[in-house]
C-alpha atoms as a PDB file:
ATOM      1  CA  UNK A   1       0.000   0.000   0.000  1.00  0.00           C
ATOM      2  CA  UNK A   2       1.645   3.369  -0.608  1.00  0.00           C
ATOM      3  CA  UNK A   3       0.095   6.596  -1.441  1.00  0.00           C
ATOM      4  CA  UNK A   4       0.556   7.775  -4.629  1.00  0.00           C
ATOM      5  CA  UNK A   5      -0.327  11.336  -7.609  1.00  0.00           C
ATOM      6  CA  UNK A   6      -3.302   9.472  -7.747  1.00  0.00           C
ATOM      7  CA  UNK A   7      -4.148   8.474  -4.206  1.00  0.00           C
ATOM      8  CA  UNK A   8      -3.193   5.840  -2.150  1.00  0.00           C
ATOM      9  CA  UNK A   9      -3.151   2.353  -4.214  1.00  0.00           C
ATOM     10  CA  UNK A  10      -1.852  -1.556  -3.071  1.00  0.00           C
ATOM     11  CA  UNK A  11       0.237  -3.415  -5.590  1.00  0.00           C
ATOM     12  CA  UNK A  12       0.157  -7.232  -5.776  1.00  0.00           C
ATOM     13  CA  UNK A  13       3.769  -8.480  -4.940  1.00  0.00           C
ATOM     14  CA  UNK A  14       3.417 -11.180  -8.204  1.00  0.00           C
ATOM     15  CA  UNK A  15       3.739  -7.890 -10.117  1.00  0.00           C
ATOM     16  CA  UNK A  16       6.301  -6.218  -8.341  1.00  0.00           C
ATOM     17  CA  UNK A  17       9.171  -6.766 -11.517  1.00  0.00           C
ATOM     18  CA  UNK A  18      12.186  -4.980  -9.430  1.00  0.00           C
ATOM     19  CA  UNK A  19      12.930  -3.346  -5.991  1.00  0.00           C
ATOM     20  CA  UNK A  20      15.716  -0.495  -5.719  1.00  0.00           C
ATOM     21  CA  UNK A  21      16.948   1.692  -2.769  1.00  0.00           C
ATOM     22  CA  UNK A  22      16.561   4.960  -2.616  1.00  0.00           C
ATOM     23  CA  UNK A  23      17.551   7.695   0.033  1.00  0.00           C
ATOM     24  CA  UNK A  24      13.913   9.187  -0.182  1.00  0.00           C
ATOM     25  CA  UNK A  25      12.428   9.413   3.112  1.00  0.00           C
ATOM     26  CA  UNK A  26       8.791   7.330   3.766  1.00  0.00           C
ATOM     27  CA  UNK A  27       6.043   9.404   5.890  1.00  0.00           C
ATOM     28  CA  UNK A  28       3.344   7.605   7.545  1.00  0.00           C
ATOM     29  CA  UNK A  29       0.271   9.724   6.937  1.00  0.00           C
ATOM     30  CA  UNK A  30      -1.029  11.213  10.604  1.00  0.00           C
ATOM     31  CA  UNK A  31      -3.065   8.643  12.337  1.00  0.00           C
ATOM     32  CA  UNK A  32      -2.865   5.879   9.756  1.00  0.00           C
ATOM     33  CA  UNK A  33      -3.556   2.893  10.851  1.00  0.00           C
ATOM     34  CA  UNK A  34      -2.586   0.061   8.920  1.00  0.00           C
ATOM     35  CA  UNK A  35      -5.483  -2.776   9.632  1.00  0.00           C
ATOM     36  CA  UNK A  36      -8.269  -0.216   9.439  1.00  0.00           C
ATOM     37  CA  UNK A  37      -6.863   0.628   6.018  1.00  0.00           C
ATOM     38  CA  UNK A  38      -6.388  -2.554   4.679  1.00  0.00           C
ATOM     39  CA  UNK A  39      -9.775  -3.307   6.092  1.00  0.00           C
ATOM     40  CA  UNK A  40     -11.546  -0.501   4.034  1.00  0.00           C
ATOM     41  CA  UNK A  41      -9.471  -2.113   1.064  1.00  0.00           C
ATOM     42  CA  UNK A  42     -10.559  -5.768   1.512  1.00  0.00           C
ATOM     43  CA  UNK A  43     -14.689  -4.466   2.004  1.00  0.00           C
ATOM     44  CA  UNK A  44     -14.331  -2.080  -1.395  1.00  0.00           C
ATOM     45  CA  UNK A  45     -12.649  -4.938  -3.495  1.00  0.00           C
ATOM     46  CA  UNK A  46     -15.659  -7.525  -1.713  1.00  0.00           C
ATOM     47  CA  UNK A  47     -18.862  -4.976  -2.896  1.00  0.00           C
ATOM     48  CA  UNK A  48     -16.825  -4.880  -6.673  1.00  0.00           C
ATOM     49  CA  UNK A  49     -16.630  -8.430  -6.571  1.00  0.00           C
ATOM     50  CA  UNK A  50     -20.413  -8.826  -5.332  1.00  0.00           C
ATOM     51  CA  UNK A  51     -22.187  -5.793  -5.830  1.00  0.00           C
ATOM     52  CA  UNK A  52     -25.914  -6.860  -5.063  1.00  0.00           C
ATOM     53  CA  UNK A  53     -26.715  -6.406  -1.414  1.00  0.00           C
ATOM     54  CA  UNK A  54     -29.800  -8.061  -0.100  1.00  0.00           C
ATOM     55  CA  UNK A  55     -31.022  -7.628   3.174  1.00  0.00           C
ATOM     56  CA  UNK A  56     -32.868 -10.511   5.216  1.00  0.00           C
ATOM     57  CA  UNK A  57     -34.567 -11.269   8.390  1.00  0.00           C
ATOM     58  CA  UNK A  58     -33.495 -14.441   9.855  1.00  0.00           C
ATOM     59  CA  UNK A  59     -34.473 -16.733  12.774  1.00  0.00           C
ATOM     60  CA  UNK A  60     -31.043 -16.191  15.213  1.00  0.00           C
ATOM     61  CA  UNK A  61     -30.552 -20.111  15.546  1.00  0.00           C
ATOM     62  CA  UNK A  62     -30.274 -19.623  11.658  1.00  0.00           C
ATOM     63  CA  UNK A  63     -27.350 -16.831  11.662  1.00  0.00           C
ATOM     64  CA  UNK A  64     -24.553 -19.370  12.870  1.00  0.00           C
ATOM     65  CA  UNK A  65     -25.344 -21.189   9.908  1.00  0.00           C
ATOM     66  CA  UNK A  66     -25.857 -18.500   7.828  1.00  0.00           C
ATOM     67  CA  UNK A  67     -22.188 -17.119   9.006  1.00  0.00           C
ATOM     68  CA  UNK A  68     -20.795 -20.863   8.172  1.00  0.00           C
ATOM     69  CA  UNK A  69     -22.296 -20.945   4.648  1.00  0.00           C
ATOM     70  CA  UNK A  70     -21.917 -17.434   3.492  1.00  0.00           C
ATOM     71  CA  UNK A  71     -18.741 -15.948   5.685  1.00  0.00           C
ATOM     72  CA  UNK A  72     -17.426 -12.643   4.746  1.00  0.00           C
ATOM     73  CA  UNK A  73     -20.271 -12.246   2.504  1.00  0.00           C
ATOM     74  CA  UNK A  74     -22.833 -11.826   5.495  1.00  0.00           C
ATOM     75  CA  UNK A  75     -22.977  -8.246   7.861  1.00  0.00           C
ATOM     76  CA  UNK A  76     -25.208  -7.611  10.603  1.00  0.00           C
ATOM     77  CA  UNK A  77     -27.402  -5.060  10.748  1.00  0.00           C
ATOM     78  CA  UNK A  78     -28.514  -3.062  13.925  1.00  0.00           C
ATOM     79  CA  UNK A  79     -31.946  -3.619  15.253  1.00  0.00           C
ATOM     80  CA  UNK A  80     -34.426  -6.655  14.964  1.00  0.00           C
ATOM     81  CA  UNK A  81     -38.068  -7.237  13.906  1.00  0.00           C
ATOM     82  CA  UNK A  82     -40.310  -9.728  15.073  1.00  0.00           C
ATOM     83  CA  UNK A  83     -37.384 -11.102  17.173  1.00  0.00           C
ATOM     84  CA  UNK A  84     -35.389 -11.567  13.537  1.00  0.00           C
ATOM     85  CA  UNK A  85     -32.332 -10.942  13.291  1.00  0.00           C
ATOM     86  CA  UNK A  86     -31.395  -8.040  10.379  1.00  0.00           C
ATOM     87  CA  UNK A  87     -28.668  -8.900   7.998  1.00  0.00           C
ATOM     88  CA  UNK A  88     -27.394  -7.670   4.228  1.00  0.00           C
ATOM     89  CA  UNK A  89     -26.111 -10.457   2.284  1.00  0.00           C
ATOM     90  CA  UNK A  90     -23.870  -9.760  -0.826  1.00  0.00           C
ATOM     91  CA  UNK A  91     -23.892 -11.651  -3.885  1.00  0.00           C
ATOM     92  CA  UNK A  92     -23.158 -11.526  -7.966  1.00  0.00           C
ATOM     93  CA  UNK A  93     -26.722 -12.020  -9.150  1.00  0.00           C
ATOM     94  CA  UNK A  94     -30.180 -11.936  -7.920  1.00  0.00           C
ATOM     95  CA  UNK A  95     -30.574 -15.730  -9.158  1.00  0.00           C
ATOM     96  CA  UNK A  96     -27.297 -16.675  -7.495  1.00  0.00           C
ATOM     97  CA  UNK A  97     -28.095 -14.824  -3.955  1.00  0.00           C
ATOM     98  CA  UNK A  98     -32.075 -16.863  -3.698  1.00  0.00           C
ATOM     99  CA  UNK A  99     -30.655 -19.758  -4.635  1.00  0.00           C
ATOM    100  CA  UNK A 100     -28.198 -19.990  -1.384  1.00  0.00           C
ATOM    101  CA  UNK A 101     -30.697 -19.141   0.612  1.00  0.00           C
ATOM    102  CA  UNK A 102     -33.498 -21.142  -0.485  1.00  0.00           C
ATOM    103  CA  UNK A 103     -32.584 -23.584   1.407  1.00  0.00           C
ATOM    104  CA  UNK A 104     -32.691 -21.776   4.993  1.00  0.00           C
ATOM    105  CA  UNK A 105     -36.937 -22.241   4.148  1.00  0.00           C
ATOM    106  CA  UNK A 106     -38.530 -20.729   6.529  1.00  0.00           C
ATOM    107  CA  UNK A 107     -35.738 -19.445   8.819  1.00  0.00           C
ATOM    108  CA  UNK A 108     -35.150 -16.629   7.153  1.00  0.00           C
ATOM    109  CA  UNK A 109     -37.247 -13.875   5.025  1.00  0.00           C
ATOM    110  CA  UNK A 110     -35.435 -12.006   1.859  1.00  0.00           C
ATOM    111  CA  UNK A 111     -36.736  -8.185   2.763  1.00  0.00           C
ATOM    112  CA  UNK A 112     -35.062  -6.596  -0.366  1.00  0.00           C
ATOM    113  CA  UNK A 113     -34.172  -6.799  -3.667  1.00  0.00           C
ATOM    114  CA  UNK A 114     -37.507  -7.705  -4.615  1.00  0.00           C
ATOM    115  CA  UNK A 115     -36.034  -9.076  -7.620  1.00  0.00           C
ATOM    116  CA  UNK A 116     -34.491 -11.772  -5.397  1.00  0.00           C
ATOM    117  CA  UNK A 117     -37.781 -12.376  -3.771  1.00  0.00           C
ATOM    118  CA  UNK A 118     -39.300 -13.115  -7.359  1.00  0.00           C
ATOM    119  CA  UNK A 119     -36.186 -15.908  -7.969  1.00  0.00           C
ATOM    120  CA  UNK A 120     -37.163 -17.539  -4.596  1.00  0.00           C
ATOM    121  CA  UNK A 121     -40.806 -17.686  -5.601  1.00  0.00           C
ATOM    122  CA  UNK A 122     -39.775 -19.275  -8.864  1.00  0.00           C
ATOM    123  CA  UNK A 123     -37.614 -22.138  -6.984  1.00  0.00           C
ATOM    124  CA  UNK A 124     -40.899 -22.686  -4.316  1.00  0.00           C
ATOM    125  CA  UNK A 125     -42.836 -23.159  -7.595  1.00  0.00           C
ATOM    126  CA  UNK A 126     -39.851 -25.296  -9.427  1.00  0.00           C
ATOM    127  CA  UNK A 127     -39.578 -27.914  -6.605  1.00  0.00           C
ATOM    128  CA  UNK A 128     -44.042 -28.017  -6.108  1.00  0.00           C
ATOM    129  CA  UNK A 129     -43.936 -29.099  -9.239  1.00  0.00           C
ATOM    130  CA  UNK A 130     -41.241 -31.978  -9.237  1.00  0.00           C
ATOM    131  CA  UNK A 131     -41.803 -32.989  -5.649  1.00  0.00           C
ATOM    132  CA  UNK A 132     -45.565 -31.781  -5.412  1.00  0.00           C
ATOM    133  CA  UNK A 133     -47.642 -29.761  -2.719  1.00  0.00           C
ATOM    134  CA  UNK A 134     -46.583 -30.084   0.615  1.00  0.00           C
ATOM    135  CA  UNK A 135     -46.620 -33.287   2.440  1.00  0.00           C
ATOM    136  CA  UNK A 136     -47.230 -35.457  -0.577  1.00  0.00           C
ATOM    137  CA  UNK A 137     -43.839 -36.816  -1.277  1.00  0.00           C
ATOM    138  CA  UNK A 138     -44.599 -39.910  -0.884  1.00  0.00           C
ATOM    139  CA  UNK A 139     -46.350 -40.213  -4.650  1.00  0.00           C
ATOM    140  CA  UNK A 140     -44.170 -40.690  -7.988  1.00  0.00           C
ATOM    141  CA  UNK A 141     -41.622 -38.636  -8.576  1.00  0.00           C
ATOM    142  CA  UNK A 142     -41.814 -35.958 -11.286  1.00  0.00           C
ATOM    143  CA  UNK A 143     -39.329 -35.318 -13.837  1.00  0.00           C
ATOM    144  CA  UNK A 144     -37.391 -32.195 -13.692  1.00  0.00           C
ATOM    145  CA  UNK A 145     -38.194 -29.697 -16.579  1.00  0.00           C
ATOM    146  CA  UNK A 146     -35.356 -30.003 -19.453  1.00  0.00           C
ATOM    147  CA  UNK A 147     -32.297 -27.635 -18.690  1.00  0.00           C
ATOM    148  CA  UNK A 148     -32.239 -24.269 -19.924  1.00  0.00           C
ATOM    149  CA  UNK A 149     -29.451 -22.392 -21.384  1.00  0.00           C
ATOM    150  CA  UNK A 150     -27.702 -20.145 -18.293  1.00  0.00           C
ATOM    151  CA  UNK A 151     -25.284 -17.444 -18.695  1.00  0.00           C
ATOM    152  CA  UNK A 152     -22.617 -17.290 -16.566  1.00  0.00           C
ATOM    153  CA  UNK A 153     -24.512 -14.655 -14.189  1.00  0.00           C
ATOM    154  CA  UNK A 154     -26.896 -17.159 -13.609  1.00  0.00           C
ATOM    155  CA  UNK A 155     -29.602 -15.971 -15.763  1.00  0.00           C
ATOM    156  CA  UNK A 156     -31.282 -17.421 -18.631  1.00  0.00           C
ATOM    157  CA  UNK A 157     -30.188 -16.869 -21.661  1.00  0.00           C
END
């Protein structure tokens, strides 16, 4: 990390081609503190990498899970509802983000994007059709509609 004409900027070490010492002096900017930098660095490169935030309510015997499945990709909000626990959840796509959570059913509640609420309707209606309403599992299995073409954001083409 080193401060730069245009701001302060990190540098992988696998580019780093040559290293040569020079008599110029290096200033530590007043107050800077290193981990609280690299911090801020490591949460802008995360919301670049998964830009969609999507806040949920979830049951808090659920977040433990939640933090084992999704890691550094789950933040805690203040406050609760309905004794729910409030948390943002980033992801790449809409599609991407209900499908991880569909399976937390009824322990948690997607809040907003509603375009991620619209993908988890369309997987409750998916698996009512192969497995059938609820409680009748026991009858023949469906077959699972043919596969569609997805794009690499998760989306039909």
């Amino acid at each position: 990390m080193a401060t730069t004409e245009h701001g302060r900027r990190t540098f992988r070490v696998s580019r780093v081609r040559s290293v040569s010492i020079t008599r110029d002096p290096v200033t530590r900017p007043e107050g800077f503190d290193l981990e609280t930098a690299w911090q801020g660095i490591l949460s802008a490169s995360e919301e670049r990498r998964r830009p969609l935030a999507v806040t949920i309510r979830a049951d808090p015997a659920a977040v433990p899970i939640l933090r084992f499945v999704l890691g550094t990709r789950l933040t805690e909000r203040d406050g609760a509802t309905a004794g729910r626990v409030e948390l943002i959840v980033r992801g790449s796509s809409p599609r991407v983000v209900a499908g991880e959570l569909a399976g937390f059913g009824d322990l948690l509640e997607v809040v907003d994007p509603l375009e991620v609420r619209r993908h988890l309707a369309q997987v409750a209606d998916q698996l009512r059709r192969v497995y059938g309403p609820s409680g009748s599992i026991a009858g023949p299995a469906r077959a699972p509609r043919p596969p569609a073409e997805v794009g690499w954001d998760g989306d039909e083409a």
